[in-house]
Protein backbone atom coordinates (compact mmCIF):
# COMPACT_ATOMS: atom_id res chain seq x y z
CA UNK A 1 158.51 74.32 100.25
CA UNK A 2 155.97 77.00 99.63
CA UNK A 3 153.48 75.01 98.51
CA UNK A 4 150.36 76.86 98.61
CA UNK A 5 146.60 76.04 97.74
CA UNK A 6 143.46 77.86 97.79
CA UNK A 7 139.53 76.69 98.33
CA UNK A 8 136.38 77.90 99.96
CA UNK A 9 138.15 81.12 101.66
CA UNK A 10 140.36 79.24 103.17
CA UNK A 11 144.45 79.06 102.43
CA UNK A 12 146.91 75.56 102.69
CA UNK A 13 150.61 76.32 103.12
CA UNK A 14 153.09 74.05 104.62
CA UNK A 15 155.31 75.18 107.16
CA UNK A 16 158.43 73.10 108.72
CA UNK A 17 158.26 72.25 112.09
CA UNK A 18 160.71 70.77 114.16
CA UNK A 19 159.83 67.76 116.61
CA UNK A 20 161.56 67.33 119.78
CA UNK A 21 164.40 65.53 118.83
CA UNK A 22 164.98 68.46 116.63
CA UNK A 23 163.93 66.33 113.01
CA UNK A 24 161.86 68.82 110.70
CA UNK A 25 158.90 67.26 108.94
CA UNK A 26 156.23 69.55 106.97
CA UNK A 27 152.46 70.06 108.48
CA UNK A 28 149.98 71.60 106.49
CA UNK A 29 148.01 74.82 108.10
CA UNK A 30 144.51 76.14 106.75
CA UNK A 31 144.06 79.86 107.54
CA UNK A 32 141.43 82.34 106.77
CA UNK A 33 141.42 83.85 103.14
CA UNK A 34 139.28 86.28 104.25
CA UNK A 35 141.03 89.78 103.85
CA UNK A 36 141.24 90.95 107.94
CA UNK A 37 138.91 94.17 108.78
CA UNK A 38 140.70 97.05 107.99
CA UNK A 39 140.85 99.16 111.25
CA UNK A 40 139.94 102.87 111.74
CA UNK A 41 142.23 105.31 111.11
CA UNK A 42 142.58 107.32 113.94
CA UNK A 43 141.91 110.77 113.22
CA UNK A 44 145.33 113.06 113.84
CA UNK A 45 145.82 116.44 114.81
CA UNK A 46 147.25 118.61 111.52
C-alpha cells in the first residue's frame, strides 16, 4: 500500500513491518516535507 498523505510540511506513508513472529502489519511514519539543504558543490579542478 502506498498510501500517502500530506499536511503542515509533514508526509504520512505506510510502510510494512514485520513483528517478531514474522506477521506483517502496516505502521504509519510522518517525515519531513521539507526539501533537505542542498549541499555545496565542491569546486573541481578542470
Amino acid at each position: 500500500m502506498n498510501d500517502t498523505t500530506m499536511t503542515d510540511n509533514l508526509v504520512q506513508t505506510w510502510v510494512p513491518v514485520a513483528d517478531a513472529r514474522g506477521r506483517t502489519h502496516l505502521e504509519a511514519r510522518w517525515t519531513s516535507a521539507r526539501p533537505a539543504a542542498v549541499p555545496a558543490q565542491a569546486p573541481h579542478a578542470a
